[in-house]
C-alpha atoms as a PDB file:
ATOM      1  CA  UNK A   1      43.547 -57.638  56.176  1.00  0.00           C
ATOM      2  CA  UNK A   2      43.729 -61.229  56.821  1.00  0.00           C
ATOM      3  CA  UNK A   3      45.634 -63.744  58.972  1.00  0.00           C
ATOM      4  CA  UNK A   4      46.138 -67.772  58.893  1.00  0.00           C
ATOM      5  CA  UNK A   5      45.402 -69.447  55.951  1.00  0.00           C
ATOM      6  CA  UNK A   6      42.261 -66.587  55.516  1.00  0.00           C
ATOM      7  CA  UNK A   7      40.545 -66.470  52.184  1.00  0.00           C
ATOM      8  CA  UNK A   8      37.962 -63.215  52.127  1.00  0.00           C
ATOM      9  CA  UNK A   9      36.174 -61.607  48.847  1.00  0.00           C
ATOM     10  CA  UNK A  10      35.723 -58.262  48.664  1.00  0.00           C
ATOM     11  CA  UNK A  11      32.911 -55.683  46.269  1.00  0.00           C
ATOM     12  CA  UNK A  12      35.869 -53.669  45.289  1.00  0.00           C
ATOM     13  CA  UNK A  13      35.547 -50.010  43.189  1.00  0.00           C
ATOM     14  CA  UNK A  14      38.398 -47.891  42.085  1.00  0.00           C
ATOM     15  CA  UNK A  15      37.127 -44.641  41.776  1.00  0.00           C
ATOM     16  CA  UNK A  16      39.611 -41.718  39.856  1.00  0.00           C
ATOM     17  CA  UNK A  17      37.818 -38.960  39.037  1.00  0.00           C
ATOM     18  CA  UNK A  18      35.049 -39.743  36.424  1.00  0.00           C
ATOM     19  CA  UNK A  19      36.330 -42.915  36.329  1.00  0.00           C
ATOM     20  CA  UNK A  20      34.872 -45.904  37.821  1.00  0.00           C
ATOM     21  CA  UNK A  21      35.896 -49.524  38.359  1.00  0.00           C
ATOM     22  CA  UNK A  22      33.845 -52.115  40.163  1.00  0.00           C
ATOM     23  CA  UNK A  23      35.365 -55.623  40.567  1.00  0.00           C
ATOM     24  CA  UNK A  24      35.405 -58.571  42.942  1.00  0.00           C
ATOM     25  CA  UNK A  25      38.555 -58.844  45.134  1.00  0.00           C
ATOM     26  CA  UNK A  26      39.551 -62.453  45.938  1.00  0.00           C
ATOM     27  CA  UNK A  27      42.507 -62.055  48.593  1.00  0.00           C
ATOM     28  CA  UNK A  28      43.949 -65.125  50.205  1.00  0.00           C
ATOM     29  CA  UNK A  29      46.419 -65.573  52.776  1.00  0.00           C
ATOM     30  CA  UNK A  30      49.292 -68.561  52.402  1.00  0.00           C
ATOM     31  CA  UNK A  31      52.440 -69.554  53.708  1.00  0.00           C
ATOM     32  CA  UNK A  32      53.973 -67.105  51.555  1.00  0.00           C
ATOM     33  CA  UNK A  33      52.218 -64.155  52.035  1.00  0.00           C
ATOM     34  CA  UNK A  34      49.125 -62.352  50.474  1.00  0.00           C
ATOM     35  CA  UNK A  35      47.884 -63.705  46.705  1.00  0.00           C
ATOM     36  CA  UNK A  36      44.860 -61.629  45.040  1.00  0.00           C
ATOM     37  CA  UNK A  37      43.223 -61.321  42.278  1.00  0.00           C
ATOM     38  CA  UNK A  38      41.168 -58.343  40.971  1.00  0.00           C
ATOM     39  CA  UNK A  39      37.977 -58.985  38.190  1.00  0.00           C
ATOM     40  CA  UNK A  40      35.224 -57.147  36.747  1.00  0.00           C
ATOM     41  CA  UNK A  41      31.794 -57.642  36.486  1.00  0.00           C
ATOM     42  CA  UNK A  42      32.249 -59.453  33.046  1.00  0.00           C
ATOM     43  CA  UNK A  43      34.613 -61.835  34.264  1.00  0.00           C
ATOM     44  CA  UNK A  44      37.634 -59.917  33.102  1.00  0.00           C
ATOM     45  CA  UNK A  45      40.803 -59.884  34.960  1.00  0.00           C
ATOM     46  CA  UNK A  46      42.116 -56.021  36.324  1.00  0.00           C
ATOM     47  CA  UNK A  47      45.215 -57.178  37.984  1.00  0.00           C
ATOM     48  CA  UNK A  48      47.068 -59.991  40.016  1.00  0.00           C
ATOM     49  CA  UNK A  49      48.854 -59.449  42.956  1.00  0.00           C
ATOM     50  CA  UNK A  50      51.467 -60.920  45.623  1.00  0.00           C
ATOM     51  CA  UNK A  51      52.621 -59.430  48.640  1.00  0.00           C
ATOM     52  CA  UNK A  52      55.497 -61.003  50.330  1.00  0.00           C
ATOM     53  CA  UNK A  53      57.817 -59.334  53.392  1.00  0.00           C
ATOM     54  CA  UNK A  54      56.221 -55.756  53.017  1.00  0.00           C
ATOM     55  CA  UNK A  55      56.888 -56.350  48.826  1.00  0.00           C
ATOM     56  CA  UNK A  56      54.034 -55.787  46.752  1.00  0.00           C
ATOM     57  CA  UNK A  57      53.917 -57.317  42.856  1.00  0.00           C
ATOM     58  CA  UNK A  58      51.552 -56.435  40.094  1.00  0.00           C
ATOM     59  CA  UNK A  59      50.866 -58.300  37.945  1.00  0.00           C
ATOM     60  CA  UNK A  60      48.495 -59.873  34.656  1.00  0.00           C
ATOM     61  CA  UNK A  61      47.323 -56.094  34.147  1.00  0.00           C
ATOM     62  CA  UNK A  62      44.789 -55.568  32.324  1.00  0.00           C
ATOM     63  CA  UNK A  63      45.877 -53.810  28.662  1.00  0.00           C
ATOM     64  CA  UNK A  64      43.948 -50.182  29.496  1.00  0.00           C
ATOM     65  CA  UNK A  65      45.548 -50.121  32.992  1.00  0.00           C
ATOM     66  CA  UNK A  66      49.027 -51.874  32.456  1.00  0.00           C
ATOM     67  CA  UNK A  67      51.158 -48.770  32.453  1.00  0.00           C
ATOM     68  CA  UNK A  68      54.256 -48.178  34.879  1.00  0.00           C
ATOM     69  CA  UNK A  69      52.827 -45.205  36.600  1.00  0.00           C
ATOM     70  CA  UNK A  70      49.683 -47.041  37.264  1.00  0.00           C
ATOM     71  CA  UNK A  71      51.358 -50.026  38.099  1.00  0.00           C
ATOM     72  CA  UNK A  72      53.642 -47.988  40.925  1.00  0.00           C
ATOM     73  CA  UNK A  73      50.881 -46.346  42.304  1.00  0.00           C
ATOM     74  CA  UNK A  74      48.657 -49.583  43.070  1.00  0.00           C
ATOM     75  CA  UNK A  75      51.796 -51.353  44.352  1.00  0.00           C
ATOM     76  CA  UNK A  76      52.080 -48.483  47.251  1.00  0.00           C
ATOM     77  CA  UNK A  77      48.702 -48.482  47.507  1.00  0.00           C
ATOM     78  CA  UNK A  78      47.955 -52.067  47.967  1.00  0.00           C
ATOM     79  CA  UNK A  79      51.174 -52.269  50.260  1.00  0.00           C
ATOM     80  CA  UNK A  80      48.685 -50.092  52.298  1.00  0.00           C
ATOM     81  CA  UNK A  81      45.671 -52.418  52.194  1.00  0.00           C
ATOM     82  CA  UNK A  82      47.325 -55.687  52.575  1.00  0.00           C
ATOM     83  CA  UNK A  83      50.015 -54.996  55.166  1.00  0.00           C
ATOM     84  CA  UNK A  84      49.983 -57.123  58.088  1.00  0.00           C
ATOM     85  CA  UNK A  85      50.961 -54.249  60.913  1.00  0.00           C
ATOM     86  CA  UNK A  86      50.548 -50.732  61.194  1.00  0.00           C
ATOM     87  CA  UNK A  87      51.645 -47.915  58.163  1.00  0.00           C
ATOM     88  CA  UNK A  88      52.982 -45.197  57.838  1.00  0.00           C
ATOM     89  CA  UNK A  89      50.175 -43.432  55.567  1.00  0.00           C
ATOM     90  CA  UNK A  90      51.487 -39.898  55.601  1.00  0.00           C
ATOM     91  CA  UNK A  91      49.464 -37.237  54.712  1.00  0.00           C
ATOM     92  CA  UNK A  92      48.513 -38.065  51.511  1.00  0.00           C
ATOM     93  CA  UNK A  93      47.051 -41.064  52.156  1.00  0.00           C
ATOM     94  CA  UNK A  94      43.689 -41.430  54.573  1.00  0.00           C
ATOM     95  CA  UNK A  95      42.360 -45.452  55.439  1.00  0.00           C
ATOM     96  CA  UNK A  96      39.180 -45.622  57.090  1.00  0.00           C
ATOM     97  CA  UNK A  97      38.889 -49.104  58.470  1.00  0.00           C
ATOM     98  CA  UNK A  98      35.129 -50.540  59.398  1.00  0.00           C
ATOM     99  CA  UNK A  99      36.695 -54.025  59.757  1.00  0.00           C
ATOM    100  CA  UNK A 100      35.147 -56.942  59.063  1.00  0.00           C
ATOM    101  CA  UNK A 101      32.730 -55.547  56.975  1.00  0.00           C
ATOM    102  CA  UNK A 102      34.518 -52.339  54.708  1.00  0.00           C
ATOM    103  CA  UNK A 103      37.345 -50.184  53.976  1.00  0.00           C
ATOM    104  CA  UNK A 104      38.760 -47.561  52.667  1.00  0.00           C
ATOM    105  CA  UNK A 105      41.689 -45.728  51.202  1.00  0.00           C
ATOM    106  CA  UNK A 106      41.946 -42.545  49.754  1.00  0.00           C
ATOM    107  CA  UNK A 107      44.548 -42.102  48.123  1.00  0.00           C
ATOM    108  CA  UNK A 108      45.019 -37.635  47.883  1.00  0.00           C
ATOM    109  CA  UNK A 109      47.956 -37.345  46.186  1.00  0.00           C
ATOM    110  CA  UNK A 110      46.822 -39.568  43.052  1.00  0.00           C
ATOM    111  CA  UNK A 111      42.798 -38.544  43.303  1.00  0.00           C
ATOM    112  CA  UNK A 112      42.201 -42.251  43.830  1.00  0.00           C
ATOM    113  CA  UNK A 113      39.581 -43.925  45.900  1.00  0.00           C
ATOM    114  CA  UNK A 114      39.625 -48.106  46.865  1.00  0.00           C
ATOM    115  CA  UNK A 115      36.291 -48.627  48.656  1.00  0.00           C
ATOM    116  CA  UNK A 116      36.229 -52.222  49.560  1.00  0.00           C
ATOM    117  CA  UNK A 117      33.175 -54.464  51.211  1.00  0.00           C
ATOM    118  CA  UNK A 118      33.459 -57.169  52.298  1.00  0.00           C
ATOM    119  CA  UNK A 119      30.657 -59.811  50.155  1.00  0.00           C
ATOM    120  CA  UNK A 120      28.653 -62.675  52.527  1.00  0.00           C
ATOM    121  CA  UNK A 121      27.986 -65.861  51.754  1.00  0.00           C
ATOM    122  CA  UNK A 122      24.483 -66.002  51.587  1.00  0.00           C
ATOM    123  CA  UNK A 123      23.828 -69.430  50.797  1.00  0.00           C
ATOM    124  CA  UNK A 124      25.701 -71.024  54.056  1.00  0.00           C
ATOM    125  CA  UNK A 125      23.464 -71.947  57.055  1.00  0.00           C
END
């Protein structure tokens, strides 16, 4: 997703059957490995997360999502997402990467889309 000291924002929707959730994605890369942050139109934080040495943590949920089950299954799926080197996605997971500009992960056995695209800086010359 990213390398060197990267910082990339991403239009982000989480899409589970009826429902929908459109955010903002702020991923960074650091020394230590892959911080991001997920929020909502309204300014409201989803989730935080870290991914360190193939280790995914979730964190900061917010109260409608912060559930262990839902918790697990973004940690795997995020592992996906942010890993530095090739998966293993199995067969009930598909990623279709149009890198720079979008990707995606469907998650089959959950019924769980991420759609990500990458946002542009309009403003810089």
């Amino acid at each position: 997703m990213l390398c060197g000291n990267e910082r990339a924002q991403w239009n982000m929707t989480l899409e589970r059957g009826s429902m929908l959730l459109t955010a903002i994605c702020i991923v960074q890369q650091t020394d230590e490995g892959v911080v991001g942050t997920v929020v909502n139109e309204f300014g409201l934080r989803a989730f935080d997360f870290t991914c360190k040495n193939n280790k995914v943590k979730v964190f900061n949920v917010m109260p409608m999502m912060d559930k262990w089950y839902i918790r697990k299954v973004l940690r795997s799926d995020l592992k996906v997402l942010a890993a530095d080197h090739q998966v293993k996605l199995g067969r009930k997971r598909q990623l279709d990467l149009h890198l720079p500009d979008s990707m995606t992960l469907h998650d089959k056995r959950f019924g769980i889309t991420y759609h990500f695209e990458q946002l542009v800086d309009k403003t810089a010359p």
